[in-house]
N, C-alpha and C. Protein backbone atom coordinates (compact mmCIF):
# COMPACT_ATOMS: atom_id res chain seq x y z
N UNK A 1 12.01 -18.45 16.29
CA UNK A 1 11.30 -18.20 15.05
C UNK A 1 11.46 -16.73 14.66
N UNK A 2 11.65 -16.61 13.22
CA UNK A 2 11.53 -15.14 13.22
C UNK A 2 10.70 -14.61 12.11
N UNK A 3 10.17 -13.41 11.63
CA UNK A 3 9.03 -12.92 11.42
C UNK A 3 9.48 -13.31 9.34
N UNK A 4 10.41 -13.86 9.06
CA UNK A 4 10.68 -14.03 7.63
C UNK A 4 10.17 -15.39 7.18
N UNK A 5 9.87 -16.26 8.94
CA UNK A 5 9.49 -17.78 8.48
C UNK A 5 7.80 -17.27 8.68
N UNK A 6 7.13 -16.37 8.94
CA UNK A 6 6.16 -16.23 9.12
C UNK A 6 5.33 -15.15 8.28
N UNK A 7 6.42 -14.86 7.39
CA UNK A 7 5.67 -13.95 6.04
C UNK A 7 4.42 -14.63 5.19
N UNK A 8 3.44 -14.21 4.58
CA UNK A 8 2.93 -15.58 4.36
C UNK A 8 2.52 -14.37 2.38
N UNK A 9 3.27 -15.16 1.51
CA UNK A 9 2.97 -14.37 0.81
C UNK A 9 1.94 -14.63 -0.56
N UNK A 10 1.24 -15.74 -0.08
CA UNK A 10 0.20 -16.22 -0.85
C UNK A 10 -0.60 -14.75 -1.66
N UNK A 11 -0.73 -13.95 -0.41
CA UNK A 11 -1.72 -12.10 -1.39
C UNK A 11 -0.88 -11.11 -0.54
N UNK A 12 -0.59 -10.37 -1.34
CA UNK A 12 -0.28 -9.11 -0.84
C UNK A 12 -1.28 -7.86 -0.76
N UNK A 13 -1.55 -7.06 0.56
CA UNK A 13 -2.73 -6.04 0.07
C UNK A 13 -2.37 -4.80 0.28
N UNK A 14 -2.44 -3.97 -0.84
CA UNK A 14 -1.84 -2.48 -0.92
C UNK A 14 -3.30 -1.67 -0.61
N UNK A 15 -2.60 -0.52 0.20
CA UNK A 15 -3.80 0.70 0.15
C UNK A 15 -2.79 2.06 1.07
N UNK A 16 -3.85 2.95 0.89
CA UNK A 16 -3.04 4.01 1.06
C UNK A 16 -2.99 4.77 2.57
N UNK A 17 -2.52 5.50 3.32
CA UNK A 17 -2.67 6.09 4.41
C UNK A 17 -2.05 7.61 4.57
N UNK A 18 -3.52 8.37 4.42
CA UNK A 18 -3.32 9.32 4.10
C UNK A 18 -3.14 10.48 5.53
N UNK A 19 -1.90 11.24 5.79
CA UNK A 19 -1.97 11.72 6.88
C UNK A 19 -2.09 13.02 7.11
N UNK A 20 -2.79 14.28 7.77
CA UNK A 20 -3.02 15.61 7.79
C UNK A 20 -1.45 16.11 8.17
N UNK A 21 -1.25 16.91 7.28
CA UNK A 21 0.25 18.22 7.59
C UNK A 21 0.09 19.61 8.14
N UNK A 22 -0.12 19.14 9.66
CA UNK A 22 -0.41 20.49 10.06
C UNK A 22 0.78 22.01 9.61
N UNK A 23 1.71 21.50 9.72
CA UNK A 23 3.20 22.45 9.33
C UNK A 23 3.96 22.38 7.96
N UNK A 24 2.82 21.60 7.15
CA UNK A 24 3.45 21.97 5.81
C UNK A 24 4.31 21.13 5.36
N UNK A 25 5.34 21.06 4.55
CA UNK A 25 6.91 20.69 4.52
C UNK A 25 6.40 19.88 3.42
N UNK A 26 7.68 19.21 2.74
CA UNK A 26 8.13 18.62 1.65
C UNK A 26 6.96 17.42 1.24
N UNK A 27 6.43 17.38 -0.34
CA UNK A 27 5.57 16.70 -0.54
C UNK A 27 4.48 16.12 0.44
N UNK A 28 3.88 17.76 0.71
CA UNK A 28 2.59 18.55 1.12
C UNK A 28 1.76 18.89 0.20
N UNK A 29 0.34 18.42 -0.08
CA UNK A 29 0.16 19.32 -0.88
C UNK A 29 -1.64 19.30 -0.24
N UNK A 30 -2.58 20.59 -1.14
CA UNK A 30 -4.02 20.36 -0.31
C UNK A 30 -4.70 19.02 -1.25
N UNK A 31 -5.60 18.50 -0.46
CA UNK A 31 -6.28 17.65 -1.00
C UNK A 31 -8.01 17.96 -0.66
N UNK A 32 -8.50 18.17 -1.61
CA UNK A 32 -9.74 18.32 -1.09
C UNK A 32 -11.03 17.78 -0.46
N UNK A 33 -10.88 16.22 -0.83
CA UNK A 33 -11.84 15.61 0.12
C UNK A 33 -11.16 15.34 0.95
N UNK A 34 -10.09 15.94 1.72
CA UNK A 34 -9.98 15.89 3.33
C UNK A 34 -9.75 17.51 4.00
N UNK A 35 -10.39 18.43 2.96
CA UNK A 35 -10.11 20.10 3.33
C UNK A 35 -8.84 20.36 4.02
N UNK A 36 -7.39 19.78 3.84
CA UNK A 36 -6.01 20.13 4.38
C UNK A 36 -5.26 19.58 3.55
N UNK A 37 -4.08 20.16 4.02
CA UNK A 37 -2.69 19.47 3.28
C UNK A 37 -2.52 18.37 3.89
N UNK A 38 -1.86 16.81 3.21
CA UNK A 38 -2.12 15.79 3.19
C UNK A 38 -0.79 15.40 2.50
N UNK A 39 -0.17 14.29 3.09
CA UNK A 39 1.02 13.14 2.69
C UNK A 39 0.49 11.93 2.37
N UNK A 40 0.64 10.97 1.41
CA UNK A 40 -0.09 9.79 1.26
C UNK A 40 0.98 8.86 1.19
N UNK A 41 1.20 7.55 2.08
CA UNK A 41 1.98 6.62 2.00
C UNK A 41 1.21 5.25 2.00
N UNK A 42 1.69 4.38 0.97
CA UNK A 42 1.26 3.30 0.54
C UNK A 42 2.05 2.20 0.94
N UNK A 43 1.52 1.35 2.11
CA UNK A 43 2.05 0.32 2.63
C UNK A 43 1.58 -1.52 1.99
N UNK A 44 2.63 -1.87 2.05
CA UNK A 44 2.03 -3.45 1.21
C UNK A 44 2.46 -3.89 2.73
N UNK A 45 1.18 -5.23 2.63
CA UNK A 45 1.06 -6.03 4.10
C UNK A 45 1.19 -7.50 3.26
N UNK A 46 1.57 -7.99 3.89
CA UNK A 46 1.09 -9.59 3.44
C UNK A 46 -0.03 -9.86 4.16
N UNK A 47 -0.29 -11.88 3.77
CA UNK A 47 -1.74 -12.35 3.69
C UNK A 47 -2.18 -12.11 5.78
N UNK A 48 -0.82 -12.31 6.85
CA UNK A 48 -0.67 -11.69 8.01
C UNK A 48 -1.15 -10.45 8.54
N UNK A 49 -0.86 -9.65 7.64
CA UNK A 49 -0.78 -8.24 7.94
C UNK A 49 0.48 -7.69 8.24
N UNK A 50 2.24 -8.70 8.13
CA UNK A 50 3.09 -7.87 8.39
C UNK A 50 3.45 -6.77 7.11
N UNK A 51 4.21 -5.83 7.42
CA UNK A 51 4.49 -4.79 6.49
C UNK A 51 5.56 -4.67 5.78
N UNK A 52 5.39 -5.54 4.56
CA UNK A 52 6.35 -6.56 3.65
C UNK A 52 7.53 -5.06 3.01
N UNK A 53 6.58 -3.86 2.49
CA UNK A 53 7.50 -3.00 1.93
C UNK A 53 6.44 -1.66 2.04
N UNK A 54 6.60 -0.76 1.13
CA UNK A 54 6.53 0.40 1.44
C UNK A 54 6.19 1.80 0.25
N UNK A 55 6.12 2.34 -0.56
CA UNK A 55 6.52 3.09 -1.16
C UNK A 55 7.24 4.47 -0.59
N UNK A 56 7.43 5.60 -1.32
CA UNK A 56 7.82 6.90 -0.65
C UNK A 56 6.62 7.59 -0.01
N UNK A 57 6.72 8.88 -0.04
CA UNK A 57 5.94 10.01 0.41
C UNK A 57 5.26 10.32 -1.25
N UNK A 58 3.81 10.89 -1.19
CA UNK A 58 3.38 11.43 -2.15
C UNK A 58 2.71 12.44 -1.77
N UNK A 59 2.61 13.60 -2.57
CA UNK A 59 1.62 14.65 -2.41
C UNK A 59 0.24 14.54 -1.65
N UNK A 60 -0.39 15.28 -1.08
CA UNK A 60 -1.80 14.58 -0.83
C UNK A 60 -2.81 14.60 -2.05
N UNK A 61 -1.95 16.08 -3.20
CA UNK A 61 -3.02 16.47 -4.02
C UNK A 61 -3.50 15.03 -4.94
N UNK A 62 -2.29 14.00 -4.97
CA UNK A 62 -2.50 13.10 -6.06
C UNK A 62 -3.36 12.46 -5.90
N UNK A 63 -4.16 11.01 -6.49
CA UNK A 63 -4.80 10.22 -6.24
C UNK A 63 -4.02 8.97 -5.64
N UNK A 64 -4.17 8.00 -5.11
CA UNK A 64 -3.04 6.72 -4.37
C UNK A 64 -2.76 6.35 -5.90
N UNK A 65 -2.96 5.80 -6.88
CA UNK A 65 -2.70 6.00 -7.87
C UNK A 65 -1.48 6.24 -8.71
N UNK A 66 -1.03 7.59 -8.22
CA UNK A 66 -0.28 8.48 -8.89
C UNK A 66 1.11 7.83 -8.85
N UNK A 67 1.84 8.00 -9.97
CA UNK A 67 2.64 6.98 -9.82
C UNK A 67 3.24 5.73 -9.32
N UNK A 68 1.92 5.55 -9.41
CA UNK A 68 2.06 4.01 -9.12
C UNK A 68 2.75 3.02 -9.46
N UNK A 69 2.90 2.57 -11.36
CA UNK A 69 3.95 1.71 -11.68
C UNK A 69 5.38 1.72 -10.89
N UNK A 70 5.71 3.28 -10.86
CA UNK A 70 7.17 3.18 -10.44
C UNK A 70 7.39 2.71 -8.85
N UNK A 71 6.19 3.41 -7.85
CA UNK A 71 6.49 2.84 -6.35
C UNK A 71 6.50 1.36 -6.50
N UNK A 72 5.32 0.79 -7.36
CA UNK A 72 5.15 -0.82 -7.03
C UNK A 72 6.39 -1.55 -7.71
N UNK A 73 7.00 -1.19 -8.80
CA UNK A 73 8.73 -1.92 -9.28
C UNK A 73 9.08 -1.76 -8.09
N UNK A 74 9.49 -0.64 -7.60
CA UNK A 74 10.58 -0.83 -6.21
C UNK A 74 10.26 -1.41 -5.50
N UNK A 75 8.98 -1.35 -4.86
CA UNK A 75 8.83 -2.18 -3.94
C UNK A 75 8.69 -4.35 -4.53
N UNK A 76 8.68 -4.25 -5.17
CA UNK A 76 8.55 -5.72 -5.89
C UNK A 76 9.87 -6.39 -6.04
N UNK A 77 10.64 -5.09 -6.80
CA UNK A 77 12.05 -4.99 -6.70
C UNK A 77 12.98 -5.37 -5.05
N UNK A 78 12.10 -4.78 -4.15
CA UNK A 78 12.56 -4.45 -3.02
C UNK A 78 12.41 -6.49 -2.27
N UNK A 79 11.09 -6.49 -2.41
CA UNK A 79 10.97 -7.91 -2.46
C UNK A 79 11.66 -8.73 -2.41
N UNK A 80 11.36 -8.77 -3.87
CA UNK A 80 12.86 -9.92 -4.58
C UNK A 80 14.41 -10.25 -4.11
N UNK A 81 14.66 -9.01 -3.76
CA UNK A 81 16.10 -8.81 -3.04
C UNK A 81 16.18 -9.56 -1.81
N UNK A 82 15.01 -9.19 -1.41
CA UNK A 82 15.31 -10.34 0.27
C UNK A 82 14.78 -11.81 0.08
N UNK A 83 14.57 -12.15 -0.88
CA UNK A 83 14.90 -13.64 -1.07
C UNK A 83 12.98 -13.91 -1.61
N UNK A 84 12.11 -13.29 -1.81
CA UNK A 84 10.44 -13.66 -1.13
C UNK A 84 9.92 -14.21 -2.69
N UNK A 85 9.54 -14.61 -3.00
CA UNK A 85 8.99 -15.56 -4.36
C UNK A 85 7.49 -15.18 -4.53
N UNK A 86 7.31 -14.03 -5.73
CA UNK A 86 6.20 -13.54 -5.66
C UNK A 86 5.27 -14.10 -7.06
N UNK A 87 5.83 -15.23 -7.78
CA UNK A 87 5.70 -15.83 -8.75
C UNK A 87 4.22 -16.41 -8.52
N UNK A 88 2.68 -16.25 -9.04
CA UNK A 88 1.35 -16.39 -8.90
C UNK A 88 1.10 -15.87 -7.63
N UNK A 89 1.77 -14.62 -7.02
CA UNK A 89 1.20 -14.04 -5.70
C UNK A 89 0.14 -12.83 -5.93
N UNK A 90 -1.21 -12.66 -5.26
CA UNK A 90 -2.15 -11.88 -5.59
C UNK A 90 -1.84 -11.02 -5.12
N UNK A 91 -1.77 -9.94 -5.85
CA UNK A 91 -1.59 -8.53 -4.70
C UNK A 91 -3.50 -7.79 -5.22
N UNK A 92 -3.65 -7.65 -3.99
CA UNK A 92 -5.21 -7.19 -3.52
C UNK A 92 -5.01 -5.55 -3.18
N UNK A 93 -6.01 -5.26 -3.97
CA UNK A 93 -6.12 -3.01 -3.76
C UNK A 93 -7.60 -3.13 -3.86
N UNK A 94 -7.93 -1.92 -3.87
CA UNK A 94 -8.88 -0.86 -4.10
C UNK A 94 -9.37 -0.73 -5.58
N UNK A 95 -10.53 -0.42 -5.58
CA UNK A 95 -10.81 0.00 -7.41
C UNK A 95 -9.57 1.13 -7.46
N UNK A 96 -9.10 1.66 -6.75
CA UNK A 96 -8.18 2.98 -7.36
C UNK A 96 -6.96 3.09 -8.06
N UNK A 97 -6.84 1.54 -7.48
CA UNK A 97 -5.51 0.48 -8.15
C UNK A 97 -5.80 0.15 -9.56
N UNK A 98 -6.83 0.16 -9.60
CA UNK A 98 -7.06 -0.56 -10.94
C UNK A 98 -6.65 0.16 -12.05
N UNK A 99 -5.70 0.20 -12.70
CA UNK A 99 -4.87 1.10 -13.79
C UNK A 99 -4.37 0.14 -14.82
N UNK A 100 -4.33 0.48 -16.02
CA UNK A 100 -3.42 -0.65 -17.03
C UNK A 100 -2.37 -0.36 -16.20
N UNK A 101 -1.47 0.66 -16.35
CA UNK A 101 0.29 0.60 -15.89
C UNK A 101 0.56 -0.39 -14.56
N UNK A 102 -0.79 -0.64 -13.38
CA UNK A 102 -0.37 -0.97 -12.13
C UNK A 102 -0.77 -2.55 -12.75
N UNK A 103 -1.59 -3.03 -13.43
CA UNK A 103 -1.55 -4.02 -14.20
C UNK A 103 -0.25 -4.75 -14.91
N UNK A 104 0.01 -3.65 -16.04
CA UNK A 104 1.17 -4.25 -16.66
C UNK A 104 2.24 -4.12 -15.83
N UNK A 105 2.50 -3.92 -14.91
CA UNK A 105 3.81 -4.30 -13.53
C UNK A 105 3.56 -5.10 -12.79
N UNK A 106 2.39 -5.51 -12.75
CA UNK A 106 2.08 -7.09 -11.82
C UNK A 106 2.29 -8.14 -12.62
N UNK A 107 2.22 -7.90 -13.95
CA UNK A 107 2.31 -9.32 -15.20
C UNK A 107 3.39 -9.39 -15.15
N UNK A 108 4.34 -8.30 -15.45
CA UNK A 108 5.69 -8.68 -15.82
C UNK A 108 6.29 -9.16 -14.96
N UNK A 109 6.12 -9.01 -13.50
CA UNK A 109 6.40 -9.25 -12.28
C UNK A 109 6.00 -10.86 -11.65
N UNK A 110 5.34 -11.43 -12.27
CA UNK A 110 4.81 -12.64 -12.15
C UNK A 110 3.32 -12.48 -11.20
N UNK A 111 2.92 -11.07 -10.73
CA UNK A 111 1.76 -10.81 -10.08
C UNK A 111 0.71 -11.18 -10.12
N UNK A 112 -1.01 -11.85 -9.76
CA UNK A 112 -1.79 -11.60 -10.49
C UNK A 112 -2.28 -10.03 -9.71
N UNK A 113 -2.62 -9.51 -10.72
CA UNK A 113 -3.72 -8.10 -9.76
C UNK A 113 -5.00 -8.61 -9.50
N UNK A 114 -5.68 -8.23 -8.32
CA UNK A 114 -6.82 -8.28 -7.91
C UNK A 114 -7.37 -7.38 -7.34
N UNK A 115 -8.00 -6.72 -8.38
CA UNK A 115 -8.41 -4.92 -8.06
C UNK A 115 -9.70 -5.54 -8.63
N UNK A 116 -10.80 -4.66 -8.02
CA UNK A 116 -12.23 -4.61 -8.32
C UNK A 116 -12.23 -3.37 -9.83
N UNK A 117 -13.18 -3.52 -10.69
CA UNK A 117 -13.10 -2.85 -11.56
C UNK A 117 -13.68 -1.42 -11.12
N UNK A 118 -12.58 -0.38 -11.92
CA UNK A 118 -12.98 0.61 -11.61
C UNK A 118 -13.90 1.38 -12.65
N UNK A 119 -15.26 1.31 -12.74
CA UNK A 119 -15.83 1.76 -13.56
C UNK A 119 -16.68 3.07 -13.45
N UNK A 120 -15.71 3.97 -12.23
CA UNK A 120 -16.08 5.70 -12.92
C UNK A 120 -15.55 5.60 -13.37
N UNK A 121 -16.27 6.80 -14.68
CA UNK A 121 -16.09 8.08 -15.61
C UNK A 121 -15.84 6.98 -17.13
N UNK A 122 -17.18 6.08 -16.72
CA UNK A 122 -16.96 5.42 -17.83
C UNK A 122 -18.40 4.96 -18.29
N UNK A 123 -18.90 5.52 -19.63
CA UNK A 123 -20.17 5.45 -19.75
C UNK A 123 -20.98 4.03 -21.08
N UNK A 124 -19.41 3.78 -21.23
CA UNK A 124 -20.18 2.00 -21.62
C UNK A 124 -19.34 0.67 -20.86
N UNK A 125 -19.87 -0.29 -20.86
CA UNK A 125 -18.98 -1.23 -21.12
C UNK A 125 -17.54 -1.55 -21.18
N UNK A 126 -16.83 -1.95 -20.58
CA UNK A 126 -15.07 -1.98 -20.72
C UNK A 126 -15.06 -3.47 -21.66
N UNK A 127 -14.23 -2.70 -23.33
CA UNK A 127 -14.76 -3.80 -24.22
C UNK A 127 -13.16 -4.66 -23.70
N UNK A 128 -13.23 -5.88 -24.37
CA UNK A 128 -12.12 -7.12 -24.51
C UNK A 128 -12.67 -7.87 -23.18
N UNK A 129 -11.58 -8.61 -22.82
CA UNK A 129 -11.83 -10.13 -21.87
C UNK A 129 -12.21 -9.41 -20.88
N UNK A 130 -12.66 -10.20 -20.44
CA UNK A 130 -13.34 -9.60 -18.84
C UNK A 130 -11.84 -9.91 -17.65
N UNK A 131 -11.65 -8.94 -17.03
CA UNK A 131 -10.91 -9.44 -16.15
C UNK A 131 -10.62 -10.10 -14.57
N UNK A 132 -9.70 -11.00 -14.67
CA UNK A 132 -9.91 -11.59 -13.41
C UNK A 132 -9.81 -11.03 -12.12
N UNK A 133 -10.76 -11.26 -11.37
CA UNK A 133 -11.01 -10.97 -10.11
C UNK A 133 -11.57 -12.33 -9.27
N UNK A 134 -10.88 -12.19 -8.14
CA UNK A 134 -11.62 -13.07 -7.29
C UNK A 134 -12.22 -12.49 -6.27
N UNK A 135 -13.39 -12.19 -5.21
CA UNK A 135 -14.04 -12.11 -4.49
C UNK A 135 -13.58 -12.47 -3.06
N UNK A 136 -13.33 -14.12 -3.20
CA UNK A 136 -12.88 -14.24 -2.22
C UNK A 136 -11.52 -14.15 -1.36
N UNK A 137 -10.53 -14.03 -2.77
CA UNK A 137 -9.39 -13.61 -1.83
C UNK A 137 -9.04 -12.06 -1.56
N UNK A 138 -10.44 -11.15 -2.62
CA UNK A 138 -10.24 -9.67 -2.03
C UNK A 138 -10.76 -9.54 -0.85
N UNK A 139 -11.66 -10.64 -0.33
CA UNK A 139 -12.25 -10.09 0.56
C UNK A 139 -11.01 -10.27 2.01
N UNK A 140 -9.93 -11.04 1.96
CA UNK A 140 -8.89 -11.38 2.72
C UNK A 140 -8.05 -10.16 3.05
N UNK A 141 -8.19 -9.22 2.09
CA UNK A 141 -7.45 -7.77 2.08
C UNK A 141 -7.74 -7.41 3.41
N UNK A 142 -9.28 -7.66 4.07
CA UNK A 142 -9.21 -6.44 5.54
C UNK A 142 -8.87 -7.34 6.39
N UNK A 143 -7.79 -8.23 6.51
CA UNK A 143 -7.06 -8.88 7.31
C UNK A 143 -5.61 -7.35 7.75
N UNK A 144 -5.52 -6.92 6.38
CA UNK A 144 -4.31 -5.76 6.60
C UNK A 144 -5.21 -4.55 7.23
N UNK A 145 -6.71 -4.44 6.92
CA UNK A 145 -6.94 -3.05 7.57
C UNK A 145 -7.04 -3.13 9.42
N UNK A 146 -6.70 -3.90 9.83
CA UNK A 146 -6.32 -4.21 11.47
C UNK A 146 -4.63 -3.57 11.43
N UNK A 147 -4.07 -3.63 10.14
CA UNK A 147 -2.14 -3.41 10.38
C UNK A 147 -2.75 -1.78 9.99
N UNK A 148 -2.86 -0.97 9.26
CA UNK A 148 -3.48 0.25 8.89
C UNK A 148 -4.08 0.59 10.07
N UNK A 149 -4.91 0.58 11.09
CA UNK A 149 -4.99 0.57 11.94
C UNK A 149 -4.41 0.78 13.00
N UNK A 150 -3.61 -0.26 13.21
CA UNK A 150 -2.69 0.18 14.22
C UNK A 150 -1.64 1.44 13.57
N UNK A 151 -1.67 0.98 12.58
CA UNK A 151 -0.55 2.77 12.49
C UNK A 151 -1.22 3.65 12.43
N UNK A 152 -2.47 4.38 12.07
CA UNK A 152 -3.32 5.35 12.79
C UNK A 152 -3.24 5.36 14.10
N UNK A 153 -3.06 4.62 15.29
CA UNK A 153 -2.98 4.82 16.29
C UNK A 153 -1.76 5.48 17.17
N UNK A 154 -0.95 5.49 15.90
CA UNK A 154 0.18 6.07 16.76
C UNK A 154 0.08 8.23 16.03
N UNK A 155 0.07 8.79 16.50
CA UNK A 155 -0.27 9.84 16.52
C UNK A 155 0.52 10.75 15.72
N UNK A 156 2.12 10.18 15.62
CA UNK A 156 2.72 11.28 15.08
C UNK A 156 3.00 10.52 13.54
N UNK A 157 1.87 9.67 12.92
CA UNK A 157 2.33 9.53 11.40
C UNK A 157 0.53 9.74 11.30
N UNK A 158 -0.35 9.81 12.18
CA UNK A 158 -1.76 10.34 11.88
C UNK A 158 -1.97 11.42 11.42
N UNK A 159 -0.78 12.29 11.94
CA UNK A 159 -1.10 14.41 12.06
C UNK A 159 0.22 14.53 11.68
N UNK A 160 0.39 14.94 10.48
CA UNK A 160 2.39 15.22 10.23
C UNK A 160 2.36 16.61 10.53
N UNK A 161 3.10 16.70 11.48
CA UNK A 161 4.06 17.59 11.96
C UNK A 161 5.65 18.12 11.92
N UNK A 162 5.80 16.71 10.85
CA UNK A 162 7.34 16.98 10.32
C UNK A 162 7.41 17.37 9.28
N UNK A 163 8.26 18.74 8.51
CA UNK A 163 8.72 19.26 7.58
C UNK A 163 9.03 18.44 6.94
N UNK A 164 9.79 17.31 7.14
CA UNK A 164 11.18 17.28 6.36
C UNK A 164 10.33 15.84 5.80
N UNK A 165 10.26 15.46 4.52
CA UNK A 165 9.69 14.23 3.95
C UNK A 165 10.45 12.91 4.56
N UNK A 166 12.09 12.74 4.66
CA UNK A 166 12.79 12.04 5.26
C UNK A 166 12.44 11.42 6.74
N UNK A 167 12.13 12.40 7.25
CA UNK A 167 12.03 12.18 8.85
C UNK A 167 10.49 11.62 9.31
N UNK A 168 9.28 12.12 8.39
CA UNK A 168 8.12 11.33 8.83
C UNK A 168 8.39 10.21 7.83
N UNK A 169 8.98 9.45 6.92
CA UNK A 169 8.99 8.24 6.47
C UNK A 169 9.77 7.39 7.02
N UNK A 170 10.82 7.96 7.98
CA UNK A 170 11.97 7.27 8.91
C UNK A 170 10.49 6.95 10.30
N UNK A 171 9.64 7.77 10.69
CA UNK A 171 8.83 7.17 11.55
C UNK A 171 7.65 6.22 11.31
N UNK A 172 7.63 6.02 9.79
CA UNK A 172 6.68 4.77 9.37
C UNK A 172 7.47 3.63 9.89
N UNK A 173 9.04 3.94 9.13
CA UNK A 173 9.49 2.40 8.93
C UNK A 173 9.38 2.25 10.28
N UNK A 174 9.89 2.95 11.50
CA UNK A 174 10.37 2.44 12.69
C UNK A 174 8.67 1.89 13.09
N UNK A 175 7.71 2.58 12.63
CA UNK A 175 6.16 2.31 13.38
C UNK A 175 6.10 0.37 12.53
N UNK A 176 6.40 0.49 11.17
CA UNK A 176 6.04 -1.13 10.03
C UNK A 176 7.28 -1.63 11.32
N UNK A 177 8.48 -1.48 11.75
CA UNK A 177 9.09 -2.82 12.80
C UNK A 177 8.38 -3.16 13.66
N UNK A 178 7.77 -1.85 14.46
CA UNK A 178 6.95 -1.72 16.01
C UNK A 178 5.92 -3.09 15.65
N UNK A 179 4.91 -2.89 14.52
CA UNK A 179 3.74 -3.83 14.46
C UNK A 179 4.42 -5.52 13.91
N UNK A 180 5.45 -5.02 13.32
CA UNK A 180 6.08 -6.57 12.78
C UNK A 180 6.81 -7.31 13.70
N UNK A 181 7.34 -6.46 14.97
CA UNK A 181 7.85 -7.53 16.05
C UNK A 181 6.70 -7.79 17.40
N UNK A 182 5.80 -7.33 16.76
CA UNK A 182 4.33 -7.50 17.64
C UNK A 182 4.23 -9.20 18.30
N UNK A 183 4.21 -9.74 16.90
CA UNK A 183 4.07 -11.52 17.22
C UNK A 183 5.18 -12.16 18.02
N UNK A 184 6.51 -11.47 17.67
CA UNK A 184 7.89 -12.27 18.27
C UNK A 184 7.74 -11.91 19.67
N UNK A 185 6.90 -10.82 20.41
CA UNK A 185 7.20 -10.13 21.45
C UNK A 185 6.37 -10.64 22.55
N UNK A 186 5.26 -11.02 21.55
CA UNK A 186 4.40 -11.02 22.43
C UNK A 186 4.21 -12.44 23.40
N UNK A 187 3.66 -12.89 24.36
CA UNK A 187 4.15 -13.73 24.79
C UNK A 187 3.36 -15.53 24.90
C-alpha cells in the first residue's frame, strides 16, 4: 500500500507554523507578538493529517494571510498535477484565512472554503449572503494539529538557525516525508 491510496481528500486543513530565527537570514523578519524574528510556513494536511503540499517561506512580519491567493494556486496547482481531485473538497483554516482573494481561489478551483468569519476591525454587520460554514467539518481540522505537532518536535524547523531560505524549506519537506512515511513504517 502506499501513502497516495491513503490520501483522503474529502477536507484539506491549512494553518501556519511559525518558527524563531535565531541567525537571521533570508525572509526574516521581526514579528511582534512573538518579540523575535520569525519565518512562517504554511502546510496543507489532508482529512489524515498527511502533508499533501506546502507553500514557500514568508516573512514573520506578515500575517499567514499575506499572500495568500498566490501560495494557495500553487499549491492547488501543485495538487492537480499529481493526479488528486479537489472538485467539492473543503479546505478548513483559521478566521485569518478568511479573505475574499483566499475565497475567490477556492471557487475557481472547485474548493469550498471553510473559514470561520473573521469579524475584527469590523463595526457592523458583514452585509450580502451569509456565508457557508460548517462546524462540523471545521471542527475535523485538529485532526492536522497532531501533524503540526509533530513538526514542532523536531528542533531544527522550531528555532531557524539557517540563513539561507532554501535550506530550512529543504528541512520541512524532508521533516512532511519523515511524518508521511510514519503509517507505511510503522508496523
Amino acid at each position: 500500500m502506499t501513502i497516495r491510496q491513503q490520501v483522503d481528500t474529502t477536507h484539506l486543513n491549512l494553518d501556519g507554523s511559525h518558527a524563531l530565527a535565531k541567525k537571521g537570514g533570508e525572509a526574516v523578519a521581526y514579528q511582534r507578538r512573538k518579540r523575535a524574528k520569525t519565518s512562517n510556513v504554511l502546510p496543507i494536511s489532508d482529512a489524515h493529517g498527511y502533508i499533501v503540499a506546502s507553500t514557500g517561506i514568508v516573512a514573520g512580519n506578515h500575517h499567514d494571510a499575506y499572500q495568500l491567493p498566490q501560495h494557495l494556486e500553487a499549491a492547488i496547482l501543485d495538487l492537480r498535477r499529481l493526479g488528486f481531485s479537489l472538485r467539492d473538497t473543503y479546505l478548513n483554516g483559521d478566521a485569518a484565512f478568511d479573505t475574499r482573494a483566499a475565497r475567490r481561489v477556492c471557487f475557481r478551483y472547485g474548493l469550498r472554503p471553510n473559514f470561520p468569519e473573521n469579524e475584527r476591525n469590523r463595526r457592523s454587520p458583514k452585509r450580502g449572503r451569509k456565508r457557508q460554514f460548517h462546524p462540523a467539518i471545521y471542527r475535523l481540522r485538529f485532526e492536522s494539529e497532531r501533524t503540526f505537532a509533530w513538526i514542532d518536535s523536531f528542533r531544527s524547523v522550531l528555532i531557524r538557525f539557517d540563513r539561507q531560505a532554501a535550506h530550512f524549506l529543504g528541512k520541512h519537506f524532508v521533516i512532511y516525508t519523515l511524518i508521511n512515511l510514519r503509517s507505511l513504517l510503522a508496523p
